[in-house]
Protein backbone atom coordinates (compact mmCIF):
# COMPACT_ATOMS: atom_id res chain seq x y z
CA UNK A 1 149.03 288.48 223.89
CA UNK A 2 147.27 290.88 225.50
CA UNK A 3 146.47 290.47 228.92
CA UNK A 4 142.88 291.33 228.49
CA UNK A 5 142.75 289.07 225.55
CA UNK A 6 144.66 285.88 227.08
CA UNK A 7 142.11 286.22 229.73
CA UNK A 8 139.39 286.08 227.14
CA UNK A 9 140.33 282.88 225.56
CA UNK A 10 141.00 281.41 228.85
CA UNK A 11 137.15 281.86 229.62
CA UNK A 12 136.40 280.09 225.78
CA UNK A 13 138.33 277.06 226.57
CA UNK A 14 137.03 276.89 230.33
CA UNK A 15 133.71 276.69 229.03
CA UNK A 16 134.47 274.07 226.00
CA UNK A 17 136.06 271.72 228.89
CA UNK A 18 132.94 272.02 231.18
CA UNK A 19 131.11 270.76 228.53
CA UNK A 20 132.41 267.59 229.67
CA UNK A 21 131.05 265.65 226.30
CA UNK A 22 135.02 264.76 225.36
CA UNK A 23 138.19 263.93 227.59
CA UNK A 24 139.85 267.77 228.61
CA UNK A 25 143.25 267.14 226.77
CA UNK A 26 141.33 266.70 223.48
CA UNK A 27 139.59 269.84 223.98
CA UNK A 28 142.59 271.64 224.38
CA UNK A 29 144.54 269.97 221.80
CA UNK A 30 141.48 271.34 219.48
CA UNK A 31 141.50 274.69 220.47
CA UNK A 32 145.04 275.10 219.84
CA UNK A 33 144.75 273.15 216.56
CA UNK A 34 142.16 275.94 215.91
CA UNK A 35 144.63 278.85 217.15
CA UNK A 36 147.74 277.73 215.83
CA UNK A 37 149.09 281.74 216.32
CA UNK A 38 149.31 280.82 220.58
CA UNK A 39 152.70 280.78 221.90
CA UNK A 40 154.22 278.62 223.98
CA UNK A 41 153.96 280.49 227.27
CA UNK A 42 150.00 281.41 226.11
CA UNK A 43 149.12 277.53 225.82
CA UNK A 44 150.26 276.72 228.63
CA UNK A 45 148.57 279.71 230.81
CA UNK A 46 145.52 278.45 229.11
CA UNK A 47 145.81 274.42 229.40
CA UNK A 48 146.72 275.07 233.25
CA UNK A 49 143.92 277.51 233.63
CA UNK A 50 141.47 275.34 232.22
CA UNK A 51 142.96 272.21 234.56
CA UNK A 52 143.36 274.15 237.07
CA UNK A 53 139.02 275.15 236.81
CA UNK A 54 138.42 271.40 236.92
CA UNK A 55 140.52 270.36 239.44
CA UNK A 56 138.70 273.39 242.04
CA UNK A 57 135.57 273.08 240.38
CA UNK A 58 133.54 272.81 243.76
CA UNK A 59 135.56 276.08 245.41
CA UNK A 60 135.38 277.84 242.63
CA UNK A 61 131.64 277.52 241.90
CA UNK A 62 130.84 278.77 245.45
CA UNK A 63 132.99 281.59 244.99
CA UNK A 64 131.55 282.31 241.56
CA UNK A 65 128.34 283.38 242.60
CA UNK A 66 129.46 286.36 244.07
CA UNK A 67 130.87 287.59 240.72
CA UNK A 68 130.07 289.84 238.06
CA UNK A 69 130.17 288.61 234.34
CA UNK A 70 129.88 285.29 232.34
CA UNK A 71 130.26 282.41 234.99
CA UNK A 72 133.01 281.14 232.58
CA UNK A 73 134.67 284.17 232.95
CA UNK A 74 134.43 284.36 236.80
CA UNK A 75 135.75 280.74 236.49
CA UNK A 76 138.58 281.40 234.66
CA UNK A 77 140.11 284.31 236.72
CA UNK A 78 139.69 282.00 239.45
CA UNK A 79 142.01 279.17 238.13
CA UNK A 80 144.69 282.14 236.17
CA UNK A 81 147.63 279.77 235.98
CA UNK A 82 149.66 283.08 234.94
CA UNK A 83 151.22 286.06 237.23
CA UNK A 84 149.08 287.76 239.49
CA UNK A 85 149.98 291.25 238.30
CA UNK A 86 148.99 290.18 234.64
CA UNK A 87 145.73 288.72 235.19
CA UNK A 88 144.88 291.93 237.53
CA UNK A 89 145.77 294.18 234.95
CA UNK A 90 142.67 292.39 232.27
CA UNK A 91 140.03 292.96 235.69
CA UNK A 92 137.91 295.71 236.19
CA UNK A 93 138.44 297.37 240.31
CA UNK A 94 135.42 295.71 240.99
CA UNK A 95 136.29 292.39 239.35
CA UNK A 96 140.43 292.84 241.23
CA UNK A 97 138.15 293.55 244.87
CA UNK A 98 135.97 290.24 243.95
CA UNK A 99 139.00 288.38 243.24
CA UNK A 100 140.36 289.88 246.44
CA UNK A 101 137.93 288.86 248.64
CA UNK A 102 137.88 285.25 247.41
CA UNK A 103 141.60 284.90 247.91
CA UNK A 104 141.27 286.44 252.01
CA UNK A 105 139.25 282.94 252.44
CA UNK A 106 141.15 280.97 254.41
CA UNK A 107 141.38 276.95 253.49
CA UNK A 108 140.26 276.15 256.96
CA UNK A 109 137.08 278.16 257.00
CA UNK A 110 135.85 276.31 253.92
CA UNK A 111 133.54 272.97 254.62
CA UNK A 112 135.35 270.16 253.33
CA UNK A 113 133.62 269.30 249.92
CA UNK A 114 134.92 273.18 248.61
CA UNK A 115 138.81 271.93 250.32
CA UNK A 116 138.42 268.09 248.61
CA UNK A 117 136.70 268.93 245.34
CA UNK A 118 135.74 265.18 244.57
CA UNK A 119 132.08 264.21 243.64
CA UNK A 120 130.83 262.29 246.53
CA UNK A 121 130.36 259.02 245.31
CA UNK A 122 134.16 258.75 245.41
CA UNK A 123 134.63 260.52 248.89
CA UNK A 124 133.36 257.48 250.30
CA UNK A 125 135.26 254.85 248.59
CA UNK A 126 138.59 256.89 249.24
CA UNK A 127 137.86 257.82 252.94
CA UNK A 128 137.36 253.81 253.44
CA UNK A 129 140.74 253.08 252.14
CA UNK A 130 142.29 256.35 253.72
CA UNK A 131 140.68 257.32 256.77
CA UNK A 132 142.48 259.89 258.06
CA UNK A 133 145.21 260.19 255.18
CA UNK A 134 142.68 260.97 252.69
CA UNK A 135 142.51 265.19 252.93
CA UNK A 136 146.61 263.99 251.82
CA UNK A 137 145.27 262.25 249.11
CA UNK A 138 142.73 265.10 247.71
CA UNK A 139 145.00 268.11 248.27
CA UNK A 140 148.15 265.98 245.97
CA UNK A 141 145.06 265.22 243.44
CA UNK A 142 144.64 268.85 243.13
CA UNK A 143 148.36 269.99 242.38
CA UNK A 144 149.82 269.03 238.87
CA UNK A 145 151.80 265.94 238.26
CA UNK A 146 155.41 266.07 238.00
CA UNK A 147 157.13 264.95 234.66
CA UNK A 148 159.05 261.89 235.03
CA UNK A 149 161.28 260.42 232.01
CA UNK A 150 162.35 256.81 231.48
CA UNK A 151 165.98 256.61 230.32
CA UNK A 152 166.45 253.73 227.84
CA UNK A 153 168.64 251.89 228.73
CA UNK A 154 169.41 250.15 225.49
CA UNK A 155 171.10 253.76 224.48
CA UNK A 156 172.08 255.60 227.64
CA UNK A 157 172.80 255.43 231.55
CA UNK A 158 170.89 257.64 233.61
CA UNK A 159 173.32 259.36 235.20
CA UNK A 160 174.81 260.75 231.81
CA UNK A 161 171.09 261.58 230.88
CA UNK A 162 170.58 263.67 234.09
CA UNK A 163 174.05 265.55 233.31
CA UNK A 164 172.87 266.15 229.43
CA UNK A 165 169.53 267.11 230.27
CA UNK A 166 171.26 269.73 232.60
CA UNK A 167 173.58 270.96 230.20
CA UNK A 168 170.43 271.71 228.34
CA UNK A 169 169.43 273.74 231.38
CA UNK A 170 166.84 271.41 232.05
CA UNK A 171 167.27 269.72 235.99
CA UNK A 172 165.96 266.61 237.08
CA UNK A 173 166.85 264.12 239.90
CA UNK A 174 166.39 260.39 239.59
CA UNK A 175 163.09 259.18 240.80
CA UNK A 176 162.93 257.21 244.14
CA UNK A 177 162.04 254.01 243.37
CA UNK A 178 162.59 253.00 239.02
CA UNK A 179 166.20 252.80 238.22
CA UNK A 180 165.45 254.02 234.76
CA UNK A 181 163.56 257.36 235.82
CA UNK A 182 164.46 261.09 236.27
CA UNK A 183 161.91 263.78 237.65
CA UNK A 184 161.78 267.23 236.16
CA UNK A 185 161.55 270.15 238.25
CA UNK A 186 159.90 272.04 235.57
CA UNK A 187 157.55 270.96 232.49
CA UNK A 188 160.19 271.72 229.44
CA UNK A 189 159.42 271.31 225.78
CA UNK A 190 161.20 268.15 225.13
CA UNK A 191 160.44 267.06 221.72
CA UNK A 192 163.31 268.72 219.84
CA UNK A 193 166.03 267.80 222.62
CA UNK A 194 168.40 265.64 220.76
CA UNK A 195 168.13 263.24 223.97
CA UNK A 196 164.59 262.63 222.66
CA UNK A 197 164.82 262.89 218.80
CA UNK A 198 167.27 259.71 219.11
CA UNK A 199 165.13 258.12 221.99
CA UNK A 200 167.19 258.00 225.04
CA UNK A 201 164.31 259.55 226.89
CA UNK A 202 160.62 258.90 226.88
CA UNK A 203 158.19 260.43 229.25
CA UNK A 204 156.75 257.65 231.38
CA UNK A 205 155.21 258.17 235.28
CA UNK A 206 157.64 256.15 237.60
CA UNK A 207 154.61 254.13 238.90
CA UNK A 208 154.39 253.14 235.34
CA UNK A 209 157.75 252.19 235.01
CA UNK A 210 157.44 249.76 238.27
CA UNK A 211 154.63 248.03 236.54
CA UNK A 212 157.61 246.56 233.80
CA UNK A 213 159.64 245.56 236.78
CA UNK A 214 156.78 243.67 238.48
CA UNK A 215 157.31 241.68 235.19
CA UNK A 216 160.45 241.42 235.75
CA UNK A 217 160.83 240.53 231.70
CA UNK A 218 164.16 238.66 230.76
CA UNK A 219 166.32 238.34 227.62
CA UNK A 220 164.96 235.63 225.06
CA UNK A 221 161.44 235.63 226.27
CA UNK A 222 158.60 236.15 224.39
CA UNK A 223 156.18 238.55 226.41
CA UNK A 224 152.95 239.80 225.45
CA UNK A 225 152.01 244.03 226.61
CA UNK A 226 147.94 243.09 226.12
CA UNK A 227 146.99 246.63 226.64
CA UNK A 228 149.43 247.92 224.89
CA UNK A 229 148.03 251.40 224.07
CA UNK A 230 150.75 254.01 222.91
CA UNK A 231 153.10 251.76 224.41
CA UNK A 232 155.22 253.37 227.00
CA UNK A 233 155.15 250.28 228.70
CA UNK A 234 156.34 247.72 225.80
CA UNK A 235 159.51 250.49 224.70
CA UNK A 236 160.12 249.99 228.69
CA UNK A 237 159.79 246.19 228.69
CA UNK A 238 161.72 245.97 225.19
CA UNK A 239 164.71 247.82 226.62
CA UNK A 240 164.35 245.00 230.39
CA UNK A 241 164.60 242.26 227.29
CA UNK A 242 167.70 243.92 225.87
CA UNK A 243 166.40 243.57 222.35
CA UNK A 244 166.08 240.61 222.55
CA UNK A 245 162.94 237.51 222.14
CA UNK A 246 159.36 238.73 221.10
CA UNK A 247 157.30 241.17 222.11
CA UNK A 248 153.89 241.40 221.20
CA UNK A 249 152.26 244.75 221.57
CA UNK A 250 148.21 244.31 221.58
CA UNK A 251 145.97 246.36 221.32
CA UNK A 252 142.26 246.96 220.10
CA UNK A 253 142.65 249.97 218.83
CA UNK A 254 144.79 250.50 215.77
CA UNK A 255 144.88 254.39 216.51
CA UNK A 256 146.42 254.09 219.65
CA UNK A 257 149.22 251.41 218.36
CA UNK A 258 149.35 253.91 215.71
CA UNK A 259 150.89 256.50 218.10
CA UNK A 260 153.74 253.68 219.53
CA UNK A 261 155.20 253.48 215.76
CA UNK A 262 157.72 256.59 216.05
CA UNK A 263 158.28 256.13 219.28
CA UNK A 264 159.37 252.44 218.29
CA UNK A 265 161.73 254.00 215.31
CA UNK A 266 163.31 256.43 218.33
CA UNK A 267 164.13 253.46 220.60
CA UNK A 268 166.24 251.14 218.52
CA UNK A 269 163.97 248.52 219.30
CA UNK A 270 163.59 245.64 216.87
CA UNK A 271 161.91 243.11 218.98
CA UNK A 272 158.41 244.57 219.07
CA UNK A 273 155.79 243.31 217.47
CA UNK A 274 152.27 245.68 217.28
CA UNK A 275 149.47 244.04 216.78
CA UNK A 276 145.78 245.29 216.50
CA UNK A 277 143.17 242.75 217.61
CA UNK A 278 139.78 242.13 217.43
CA UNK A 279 138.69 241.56 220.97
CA UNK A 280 140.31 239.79 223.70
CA UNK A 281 139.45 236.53 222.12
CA UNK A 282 141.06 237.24 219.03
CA UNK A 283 142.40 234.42 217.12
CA UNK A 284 145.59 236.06 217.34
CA UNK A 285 145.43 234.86 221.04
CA UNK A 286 144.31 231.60 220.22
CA UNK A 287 147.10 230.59 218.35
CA UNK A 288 149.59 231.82 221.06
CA UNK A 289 148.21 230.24 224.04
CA UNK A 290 150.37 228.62 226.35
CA UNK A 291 153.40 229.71 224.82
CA UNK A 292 154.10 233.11 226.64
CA UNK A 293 156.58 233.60 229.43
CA UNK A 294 155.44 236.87 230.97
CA UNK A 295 151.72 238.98 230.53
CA UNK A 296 151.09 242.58 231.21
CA UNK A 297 147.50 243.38 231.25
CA UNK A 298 147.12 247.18 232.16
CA UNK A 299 143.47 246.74 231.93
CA UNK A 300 140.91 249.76 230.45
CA UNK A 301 140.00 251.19 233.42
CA UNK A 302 138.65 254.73 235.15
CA UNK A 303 141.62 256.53 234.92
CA UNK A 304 141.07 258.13 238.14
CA UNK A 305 144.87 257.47 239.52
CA UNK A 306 145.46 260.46 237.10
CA UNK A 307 143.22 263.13 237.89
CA UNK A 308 146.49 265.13 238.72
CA UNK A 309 146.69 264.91 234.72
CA UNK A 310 143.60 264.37 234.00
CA UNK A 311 141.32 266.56 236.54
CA UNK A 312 137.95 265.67 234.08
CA UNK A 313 137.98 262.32 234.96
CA UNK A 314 136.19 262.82 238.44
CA UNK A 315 133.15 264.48 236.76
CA UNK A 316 133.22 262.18 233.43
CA UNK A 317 133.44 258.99 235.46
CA UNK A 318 130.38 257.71 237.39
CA UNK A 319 129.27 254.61 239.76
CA UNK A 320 127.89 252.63 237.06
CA UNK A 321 131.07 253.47 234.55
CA UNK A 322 132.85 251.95 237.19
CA UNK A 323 130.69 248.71 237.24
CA UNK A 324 130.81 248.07 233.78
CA UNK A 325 134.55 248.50 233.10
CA UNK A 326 134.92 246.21 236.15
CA UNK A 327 132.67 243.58 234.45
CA UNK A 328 135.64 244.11 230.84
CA UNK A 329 138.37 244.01 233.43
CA UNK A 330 137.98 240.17 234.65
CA UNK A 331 136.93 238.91 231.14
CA UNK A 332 140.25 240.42 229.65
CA UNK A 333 142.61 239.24 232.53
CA UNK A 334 141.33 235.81 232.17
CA UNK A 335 141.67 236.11 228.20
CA UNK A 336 145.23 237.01 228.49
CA UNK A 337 146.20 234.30 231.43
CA UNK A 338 145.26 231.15 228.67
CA UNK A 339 148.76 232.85 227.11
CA UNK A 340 150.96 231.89 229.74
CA UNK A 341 152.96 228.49 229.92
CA UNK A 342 153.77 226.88 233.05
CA UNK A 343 155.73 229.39 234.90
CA UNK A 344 154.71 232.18 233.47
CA UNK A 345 154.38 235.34 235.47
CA UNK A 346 151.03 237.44 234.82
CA UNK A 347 150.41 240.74 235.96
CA UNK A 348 147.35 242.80 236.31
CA UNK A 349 147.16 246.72 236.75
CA UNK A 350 145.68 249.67 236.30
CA UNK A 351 145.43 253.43 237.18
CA UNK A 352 142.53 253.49 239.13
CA UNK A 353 142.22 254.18 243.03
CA UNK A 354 138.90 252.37 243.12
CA UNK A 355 138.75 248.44 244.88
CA UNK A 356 136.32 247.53 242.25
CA UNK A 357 138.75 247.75 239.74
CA UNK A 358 141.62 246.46 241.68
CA UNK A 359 141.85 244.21 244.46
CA UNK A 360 137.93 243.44 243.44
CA UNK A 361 138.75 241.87 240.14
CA UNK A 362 142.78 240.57 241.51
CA UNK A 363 140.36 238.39 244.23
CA UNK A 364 137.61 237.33 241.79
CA UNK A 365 140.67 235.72 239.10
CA UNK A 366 142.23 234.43 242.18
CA UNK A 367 139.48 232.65 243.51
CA UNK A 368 138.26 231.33 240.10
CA UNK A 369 141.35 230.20 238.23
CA UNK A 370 143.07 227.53 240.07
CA UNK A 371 146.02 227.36 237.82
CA UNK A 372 147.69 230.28 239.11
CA UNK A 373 149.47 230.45 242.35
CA UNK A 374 149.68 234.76 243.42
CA UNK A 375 152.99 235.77 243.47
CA UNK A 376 153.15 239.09 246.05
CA UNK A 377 154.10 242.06 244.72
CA UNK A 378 156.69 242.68 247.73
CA UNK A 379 158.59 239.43 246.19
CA UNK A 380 157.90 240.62 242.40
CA UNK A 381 159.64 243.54 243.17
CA UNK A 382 162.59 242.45 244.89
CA UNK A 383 164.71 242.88 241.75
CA UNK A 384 164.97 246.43 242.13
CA UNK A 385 167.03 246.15 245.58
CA UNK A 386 164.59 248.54 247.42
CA UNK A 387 165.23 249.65 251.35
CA UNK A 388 161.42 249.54 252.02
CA UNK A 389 159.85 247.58 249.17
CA UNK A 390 156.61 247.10 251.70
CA UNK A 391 156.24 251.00 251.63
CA UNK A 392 154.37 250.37 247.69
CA UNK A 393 152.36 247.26 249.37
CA UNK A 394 148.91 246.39 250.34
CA UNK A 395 147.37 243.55 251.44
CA UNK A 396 148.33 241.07 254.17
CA UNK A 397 152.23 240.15 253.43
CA UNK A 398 152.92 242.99 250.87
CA UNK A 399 149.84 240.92 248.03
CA UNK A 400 149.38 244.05 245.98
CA UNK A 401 151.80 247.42 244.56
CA UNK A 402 149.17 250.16 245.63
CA UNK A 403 150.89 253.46 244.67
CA UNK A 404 149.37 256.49 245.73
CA UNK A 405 150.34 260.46 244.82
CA UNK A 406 150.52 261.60 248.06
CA UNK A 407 152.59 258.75 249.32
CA UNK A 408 155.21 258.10 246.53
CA UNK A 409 154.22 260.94 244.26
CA UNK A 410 153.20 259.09 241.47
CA UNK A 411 149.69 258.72 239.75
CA UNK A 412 147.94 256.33 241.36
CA UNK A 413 148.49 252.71 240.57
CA UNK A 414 147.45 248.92 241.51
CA UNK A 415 149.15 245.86 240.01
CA UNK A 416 148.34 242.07 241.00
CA UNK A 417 150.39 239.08 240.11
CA UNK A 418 150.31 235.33 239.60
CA UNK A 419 152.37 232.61 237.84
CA UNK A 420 151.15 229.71 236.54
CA UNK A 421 151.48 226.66 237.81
């Protein structure tokens, strides 16, 4: 494409995605369902530019101003995820001088909402938690995410994964902490790798993956993903089980569990069971209560341990969103604890950096359901053999897994546990 015309569609999707009425990777998804003639190397110059826009939104609408042209426009040179060379060659010389100037700015001469670009009601929140570390935390939150894979282990080791994904001239190194994951360098089109197509590999964040070890799922036992959404997590707790026992995959959306059905025919599993419900009162969970060994809930929650992936989220997400999923967070995690039987293990997580959704609701259950003893996630993990398993720990004797992406360079995750007494 053109460079003057790449350009031109970058500003169209810039401005559908500051629309901010849908989540970002549905917009984009649409506008390349509606320009099915982009290449490979064109949708991605465009998806990065247009992430790249929301994750700078704050810098880049200071330097906008100073422009000449649409603001969406001005926007998208700003964010280019292509070569500097081609992008210069679709500006006018006063548009290339503009662009110029804005890139002479130094990082340390901006004030420090245009270096963070995070609304403020989560500056605060963060900076509490952080202090000093938290400039560490907004500069990784403005960087893409790495790809991580989960090997499964049902089919393949990871070693010989690593070696056939290289011979593929894709190169990876295993991750630091799952024993089932491998990091990409780069962002390859994996769907027609044979390693895929016969589901040795699925793309899973490593924090995800140590979610499935905190539940530490055995063979036999009949486990229950309650958030089960496409289900990276049950194909990763299926393979823990070795095929074996029953796995229920819940969710309350059928279009979601929808997704998990061909990557459920790729993984060889046959223990899985999907299972749309209702609510999180269903009958369905009636009629299995006390009878479970092990409960994930991976609650609904803000999302905003992804804004590396999902840069939207910090202008989508508000306050009072975060008050009202907190308020569906507690009533699910109590729903799904009536499952477990006496010495079952439950865990609670999500991908949210915010205390209201994490060690907020993990207190609350805690303090209100006298059943379950907590179980500290330094302990829960101590299956995996880690040097420094205190290093993904918060709370006083290692209580909670708090990942973070500048610390362990994964999204950002919390996870609680408790067994039943």
């Amino acid at each position: 494409m053109h460079p003057k015309a790449l350009l031109d569609a970058c500003a169209e999707l810039v401005a559908q995605v500051l629309r901010l009425e849908h989540p970002a990777d549905a917009v984009v998804s649409r506008y390349f369902r509606e320009h099915r003639s982009l290449g490979p190397r064109e949708r991605a110059t465009l998806a990065e530019t247009a992430y790249g826009v929301l994750r700078r939104k704050l810098l880049y609408d200071h330097f906008a101003p100073s422009g000449s042209g649409p603001r969406e426009r001005r926007l998208a040179i700003l964010g280019f995820a292509g070569p500097r060379d081609f992008l210069k060659s679709a500006l006018s010389e006063q548009e290339r001088r503009w662009l110029e100037q804005c890139d002479a700015v130094r990082t340390e001469d901006l004030l420090e909402r245009h270096r963070h670009n995070l609304p403020q009601w989560l500056v605060e929140p963060l900076q509490a938690q952080l202090g000093s570390d938290f400039m560490a935390l907004a500069e990784s939150l403005n960087r893409p995410a790495p790809l991580d894979l989960r090997v499964n282990t049902l089919s393949a080791r990871r070693e010989d994964m690593h070696k056939e994904l290289l011979q593929a001239g894709i190169r990876s190194e295993p991750t630091p902490y799952s024993p089932w994951g491998l990091r990409l360098e780069d962002k390859p089109a994996l769907t027609r790798l044979d390693a895929f197509v016969r589901g040795a590999i699925e793309v899973q964040d490593e924090g995800s993956q140590l979610l499935c070890a905190m539940l530490d799922a055995h063979r036999g036992e009949m486990v229950v993903d309650f958030c089960a959404g496409a289900g990276g997590k049950t194909l990763a707790l299926g393979a823990a089980m070795r095929n074996t026992g029953r796995l229920y995959a819940f969710d309350i959306s059928a279009h979601r569990l929808d997704a998990l059905k061909p990557r459920l025919a790729r993984s060889g599993l046959s223990n899985v069971h999907p299972a749309a419900i209702a609510h999180e009162r269903d009958e369905r969970i009636k009629r299995l209560a006390g009878k479970i060994d092990r409960v994930i809930v991976d609650a609904p929650c803000s999302g905003l341990g992804t804004l590396r992936r999902n840069p939207d989220l910090k202008w989508r997400q508000s306050p009072e969103s975060i008050q009202e999923m907190a308020q569906l967070q507690l009533s699910i995690l109590r729903s799904a604890a009536r499952l477990l039987k006496p010495g079952g293990r439950l865990v609670y997580a999500t991908c949210s950096l915010m205390p209201e959704e994490n060690e907020a609701i993990a207190q609350a259950f805690g303090t209100h359901e006298g059943a379950f003893a907590a179980l500290p996630a330094v302990q829960a993990l101590a299956p995996l053999k880690l040097e420094r398993p205190e290093d993904l720990c918060s709370g006083e004797g290692g209580m909670y897994l708090r990942l973070w992406p500048h610390r362990h360079a994964t999204d950002g995750f919390f996870a609680a546990a408790w067994v039943r007494k």
